[in-house]
N, C-alpha and C. Protein backbone atom coordinates (compact mmCIF):
# COMPACT_ATOMS: atom_id res chain seq x y z
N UNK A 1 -12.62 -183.72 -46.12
CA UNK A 1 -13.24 -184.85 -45.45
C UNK A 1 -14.72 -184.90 -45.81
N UNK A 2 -15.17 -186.02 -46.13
CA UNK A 2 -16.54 -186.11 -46.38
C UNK A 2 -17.72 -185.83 -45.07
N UNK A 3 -18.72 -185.40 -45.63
CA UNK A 3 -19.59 -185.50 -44.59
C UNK A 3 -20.74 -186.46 -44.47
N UNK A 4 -20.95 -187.48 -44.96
CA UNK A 4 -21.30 -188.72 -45.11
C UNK A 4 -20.84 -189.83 -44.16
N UNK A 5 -21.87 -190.08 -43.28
CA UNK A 5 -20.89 -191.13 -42.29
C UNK A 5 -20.64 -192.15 -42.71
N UNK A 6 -20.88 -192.88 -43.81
CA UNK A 6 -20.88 -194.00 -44.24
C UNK A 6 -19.45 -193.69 -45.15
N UNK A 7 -19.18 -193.14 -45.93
CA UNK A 7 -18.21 -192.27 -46.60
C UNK A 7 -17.17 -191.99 -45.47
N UNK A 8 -17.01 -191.46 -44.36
CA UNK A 8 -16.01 -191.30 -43.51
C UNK A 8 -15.24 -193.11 -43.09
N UNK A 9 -16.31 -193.79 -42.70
CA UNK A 9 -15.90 -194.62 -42.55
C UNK A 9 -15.02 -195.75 -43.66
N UNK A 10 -15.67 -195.36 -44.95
CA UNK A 10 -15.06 -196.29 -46.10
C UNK A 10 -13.64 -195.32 -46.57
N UNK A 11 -13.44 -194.06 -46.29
CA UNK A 11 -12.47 -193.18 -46.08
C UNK A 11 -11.11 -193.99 -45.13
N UNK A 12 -11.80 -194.24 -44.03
CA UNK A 12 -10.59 -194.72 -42.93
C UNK A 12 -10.09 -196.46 -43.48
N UNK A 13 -11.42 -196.76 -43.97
CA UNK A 13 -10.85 -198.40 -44.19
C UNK A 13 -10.29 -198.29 -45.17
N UNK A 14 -9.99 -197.55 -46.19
CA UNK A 14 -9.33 -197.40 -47.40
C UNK A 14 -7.82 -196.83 -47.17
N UNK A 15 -7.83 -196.13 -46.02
CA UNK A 15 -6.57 -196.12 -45.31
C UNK A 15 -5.70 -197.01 -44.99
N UNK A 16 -6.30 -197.38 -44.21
CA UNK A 16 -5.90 -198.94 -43.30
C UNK A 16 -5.65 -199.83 -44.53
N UNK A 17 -6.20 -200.11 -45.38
CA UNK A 17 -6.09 -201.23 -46.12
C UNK A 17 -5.05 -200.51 -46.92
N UNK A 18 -4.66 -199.52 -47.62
CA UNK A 18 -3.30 -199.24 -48.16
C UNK A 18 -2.35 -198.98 -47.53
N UNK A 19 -2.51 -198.74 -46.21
CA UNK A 19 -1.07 -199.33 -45.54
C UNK A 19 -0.80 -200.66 -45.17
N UNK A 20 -1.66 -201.75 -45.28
CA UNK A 20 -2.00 -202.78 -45.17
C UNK A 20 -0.98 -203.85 -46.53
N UNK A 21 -1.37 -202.79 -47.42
CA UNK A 21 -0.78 -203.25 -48.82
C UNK A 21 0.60 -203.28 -48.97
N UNK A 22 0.67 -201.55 -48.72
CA UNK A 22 2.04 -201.53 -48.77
C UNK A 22 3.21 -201.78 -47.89
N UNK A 23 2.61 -202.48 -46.66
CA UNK A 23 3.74 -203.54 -45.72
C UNK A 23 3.25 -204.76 -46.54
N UNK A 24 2.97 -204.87 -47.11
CA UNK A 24 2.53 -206.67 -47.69
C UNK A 24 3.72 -206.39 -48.56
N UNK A 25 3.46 -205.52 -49.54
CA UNK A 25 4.02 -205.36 -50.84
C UNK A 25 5.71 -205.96 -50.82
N UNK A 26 5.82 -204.80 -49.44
CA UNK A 26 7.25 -204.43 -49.18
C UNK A 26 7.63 -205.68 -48.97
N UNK A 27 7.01 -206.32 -48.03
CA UNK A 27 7.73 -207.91 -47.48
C UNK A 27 7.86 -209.14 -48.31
N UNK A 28 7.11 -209.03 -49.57
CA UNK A 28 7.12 -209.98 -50.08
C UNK A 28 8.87 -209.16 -51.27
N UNK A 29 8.87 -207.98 -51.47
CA UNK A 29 9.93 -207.77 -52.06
C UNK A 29 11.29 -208.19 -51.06
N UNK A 30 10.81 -208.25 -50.07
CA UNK A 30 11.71 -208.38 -48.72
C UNK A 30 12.44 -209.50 -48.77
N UNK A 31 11.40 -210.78 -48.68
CA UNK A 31 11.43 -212.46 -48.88
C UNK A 31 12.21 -212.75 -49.94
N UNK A 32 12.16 -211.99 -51.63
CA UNK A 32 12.37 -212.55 -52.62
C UNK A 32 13.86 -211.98 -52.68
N UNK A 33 13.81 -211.39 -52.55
CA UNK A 33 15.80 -210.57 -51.76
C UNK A 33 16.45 -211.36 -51.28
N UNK A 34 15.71 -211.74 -50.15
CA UNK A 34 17.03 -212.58 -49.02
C UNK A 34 16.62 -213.94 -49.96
N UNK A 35 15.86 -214.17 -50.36
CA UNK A 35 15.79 -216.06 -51.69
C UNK A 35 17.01 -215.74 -52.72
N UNK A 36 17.16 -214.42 -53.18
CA UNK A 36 17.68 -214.52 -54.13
C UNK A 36 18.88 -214.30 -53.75
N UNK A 37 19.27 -213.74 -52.41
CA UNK A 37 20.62 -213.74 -51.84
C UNK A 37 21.49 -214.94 -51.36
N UNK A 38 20.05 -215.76 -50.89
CA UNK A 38 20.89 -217.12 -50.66
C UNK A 38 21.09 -217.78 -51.68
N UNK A 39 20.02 -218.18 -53.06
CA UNK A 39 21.12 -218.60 -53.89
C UNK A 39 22.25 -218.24 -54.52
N UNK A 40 22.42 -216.84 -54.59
CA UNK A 40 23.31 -216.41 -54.77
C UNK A 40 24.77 -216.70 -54.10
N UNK A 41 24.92 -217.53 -53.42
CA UNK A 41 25.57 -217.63 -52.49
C UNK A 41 25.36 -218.77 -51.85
N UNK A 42 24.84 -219.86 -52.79
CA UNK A 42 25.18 -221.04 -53.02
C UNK A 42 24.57 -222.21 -51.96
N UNK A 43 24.17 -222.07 -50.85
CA UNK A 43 23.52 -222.80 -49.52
C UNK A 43 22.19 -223.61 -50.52
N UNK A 44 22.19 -225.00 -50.77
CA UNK A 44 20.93 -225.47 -51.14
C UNK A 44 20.16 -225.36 -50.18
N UNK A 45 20.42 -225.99 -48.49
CA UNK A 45 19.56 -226.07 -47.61
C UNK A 45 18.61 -224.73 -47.61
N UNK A 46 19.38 -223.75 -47.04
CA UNK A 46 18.81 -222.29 -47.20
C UNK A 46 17.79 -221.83 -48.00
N UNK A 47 18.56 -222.25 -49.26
CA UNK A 47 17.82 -221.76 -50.47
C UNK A 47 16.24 -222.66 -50.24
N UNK A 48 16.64 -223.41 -50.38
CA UNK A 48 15.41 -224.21 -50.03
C UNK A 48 14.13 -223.34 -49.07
N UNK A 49 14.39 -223.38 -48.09
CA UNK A 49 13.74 -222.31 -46.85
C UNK A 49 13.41 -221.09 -47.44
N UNK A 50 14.27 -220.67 -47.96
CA UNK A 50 13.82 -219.21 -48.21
C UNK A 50 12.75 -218.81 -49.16
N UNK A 51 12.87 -220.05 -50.27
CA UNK A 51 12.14 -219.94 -51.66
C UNK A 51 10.91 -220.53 -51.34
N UNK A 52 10.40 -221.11 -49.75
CA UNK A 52 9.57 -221.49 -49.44
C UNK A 52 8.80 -220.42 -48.80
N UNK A 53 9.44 -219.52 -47.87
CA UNK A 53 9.13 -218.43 -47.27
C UNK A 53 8.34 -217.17 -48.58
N UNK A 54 9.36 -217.42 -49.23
CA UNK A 54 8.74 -216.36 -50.17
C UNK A 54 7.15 -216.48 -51.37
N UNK A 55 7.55 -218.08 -51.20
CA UNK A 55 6.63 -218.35 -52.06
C UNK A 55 5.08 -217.92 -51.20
N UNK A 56 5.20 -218.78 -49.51
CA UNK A 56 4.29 -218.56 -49.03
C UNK A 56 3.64 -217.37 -48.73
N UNK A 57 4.22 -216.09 -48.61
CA UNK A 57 4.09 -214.69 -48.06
C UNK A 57 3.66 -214.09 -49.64
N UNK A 58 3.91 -214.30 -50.80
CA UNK A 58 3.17 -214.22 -52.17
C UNK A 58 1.78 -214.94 -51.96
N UNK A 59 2.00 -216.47 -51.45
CA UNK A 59 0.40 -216.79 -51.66
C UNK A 59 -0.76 -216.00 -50.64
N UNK A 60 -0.14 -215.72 -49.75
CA UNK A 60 -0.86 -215.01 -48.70
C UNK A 60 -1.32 -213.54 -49.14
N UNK A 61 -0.45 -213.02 -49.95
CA UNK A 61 -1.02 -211.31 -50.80
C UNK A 61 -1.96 -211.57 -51.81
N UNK A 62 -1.68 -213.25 -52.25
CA UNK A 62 -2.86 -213.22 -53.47
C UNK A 62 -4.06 -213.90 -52.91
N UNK A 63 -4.08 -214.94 -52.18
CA UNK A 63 -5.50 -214.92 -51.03
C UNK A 63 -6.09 -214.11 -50.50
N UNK A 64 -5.24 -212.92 -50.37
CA UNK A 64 -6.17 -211.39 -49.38
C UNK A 64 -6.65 -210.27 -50.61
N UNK A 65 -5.74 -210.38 -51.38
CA UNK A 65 -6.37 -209.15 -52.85
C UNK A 65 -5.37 -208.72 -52.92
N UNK A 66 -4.01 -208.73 -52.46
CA UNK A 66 -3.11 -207.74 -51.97
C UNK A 66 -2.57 -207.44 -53.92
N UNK A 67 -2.21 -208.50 -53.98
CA UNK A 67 -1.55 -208.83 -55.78
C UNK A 67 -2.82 -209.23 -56.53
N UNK A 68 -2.96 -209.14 -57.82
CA UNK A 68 -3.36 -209.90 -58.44
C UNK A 68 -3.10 -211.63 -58.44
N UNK A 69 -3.86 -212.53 -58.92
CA UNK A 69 -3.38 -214.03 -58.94
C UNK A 69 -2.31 -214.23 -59.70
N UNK A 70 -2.81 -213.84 -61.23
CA UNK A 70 -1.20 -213.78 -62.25
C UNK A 70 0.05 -213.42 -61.78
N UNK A 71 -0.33 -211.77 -61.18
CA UNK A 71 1.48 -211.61 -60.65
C UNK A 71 1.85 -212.08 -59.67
N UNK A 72 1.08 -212.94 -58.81
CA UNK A 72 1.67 -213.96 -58.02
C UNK A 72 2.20 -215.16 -58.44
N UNK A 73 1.41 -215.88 -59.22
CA UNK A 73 1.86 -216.90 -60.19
C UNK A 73 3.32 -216.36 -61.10
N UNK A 74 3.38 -215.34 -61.36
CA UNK A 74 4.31 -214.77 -62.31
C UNK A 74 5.66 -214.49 -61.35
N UNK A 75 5.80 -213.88 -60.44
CA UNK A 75 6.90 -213.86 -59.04
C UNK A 75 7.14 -215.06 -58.64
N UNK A 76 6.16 -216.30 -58.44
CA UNK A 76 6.61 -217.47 -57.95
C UNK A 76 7.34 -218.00 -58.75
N UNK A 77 6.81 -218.41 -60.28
CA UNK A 77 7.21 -218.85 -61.26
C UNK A 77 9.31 -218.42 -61.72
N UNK A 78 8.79 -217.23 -61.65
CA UNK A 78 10.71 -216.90 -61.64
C UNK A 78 11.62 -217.04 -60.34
N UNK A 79 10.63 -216.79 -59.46
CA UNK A 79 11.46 -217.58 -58.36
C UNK A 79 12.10 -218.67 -58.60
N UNK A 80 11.13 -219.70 -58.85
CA UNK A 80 11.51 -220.76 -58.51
C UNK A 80 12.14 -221.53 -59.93
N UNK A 81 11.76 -220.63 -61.00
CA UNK A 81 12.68 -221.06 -62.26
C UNK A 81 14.20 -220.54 -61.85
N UNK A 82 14.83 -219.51 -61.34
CA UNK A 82 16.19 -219.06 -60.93
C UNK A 82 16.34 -220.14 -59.35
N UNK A 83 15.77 -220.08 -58.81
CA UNK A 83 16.06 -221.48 -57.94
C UNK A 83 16.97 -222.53 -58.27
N UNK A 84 16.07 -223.43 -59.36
CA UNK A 84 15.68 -224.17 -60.22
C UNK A 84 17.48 -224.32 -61.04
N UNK A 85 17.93 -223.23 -61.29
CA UNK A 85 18.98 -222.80 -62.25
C UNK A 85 19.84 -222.58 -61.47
N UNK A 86 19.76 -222.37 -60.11
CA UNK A 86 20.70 -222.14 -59.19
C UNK A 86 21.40 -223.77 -58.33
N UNK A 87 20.29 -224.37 -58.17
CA UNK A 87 20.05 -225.65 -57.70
C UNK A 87 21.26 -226.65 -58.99
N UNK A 88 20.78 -226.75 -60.02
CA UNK A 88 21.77 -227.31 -60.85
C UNK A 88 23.20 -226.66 -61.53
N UNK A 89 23.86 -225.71 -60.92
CA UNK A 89 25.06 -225.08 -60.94
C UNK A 89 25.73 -225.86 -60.17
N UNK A 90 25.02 -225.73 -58.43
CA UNK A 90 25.32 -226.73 -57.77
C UNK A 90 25.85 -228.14 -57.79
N UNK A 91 25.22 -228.96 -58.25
CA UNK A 91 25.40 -229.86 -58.92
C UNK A 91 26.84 -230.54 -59.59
């Protein structure tokens, strides 16, 4: 442990903020699961909802720092291209 109070404290927030991350992380792998479960399984309505949910809980990790911008753009992007491909099977 440091003995620097300024250092103790950027110690604890560096804590907090990587557990911070890694419930972000997890949930957005969370979101893109159950998106990819419902198209899988054919519900447009659903699908719809879900690929919205996921998209939003991605934009929210890349507004805070959680992701980079690209690999948010890059997760949405295949989202919603397999969506996209799921949506016209349907069809």
């Amino acid at each position: 442990m440091p003995n620097i109070k300024s250092v103790v404290k950027d110690v604890k927030k560096s804590r907090a903020n990587r557990l911070r991350n890694i419930s972000t992380k997890s949930a957005i792998k969370t979101f893109v699961k159950k998106a990819k479960a419902v198209m899988d399984a054919g519900d447009a309505a659903q699908t719809e909802g879900a690929v919205r949910a996921a998209v939003s809980i991605i934009d929210k990790a890349v507004e805070r720092g959680i992701i980079h911008r690209n690999a948010g753009a890059r997760r949405k992007s295949r989202l919603m291209r397999r969506a996209n491909k799921a949506s016209q099977t349907l069809s």
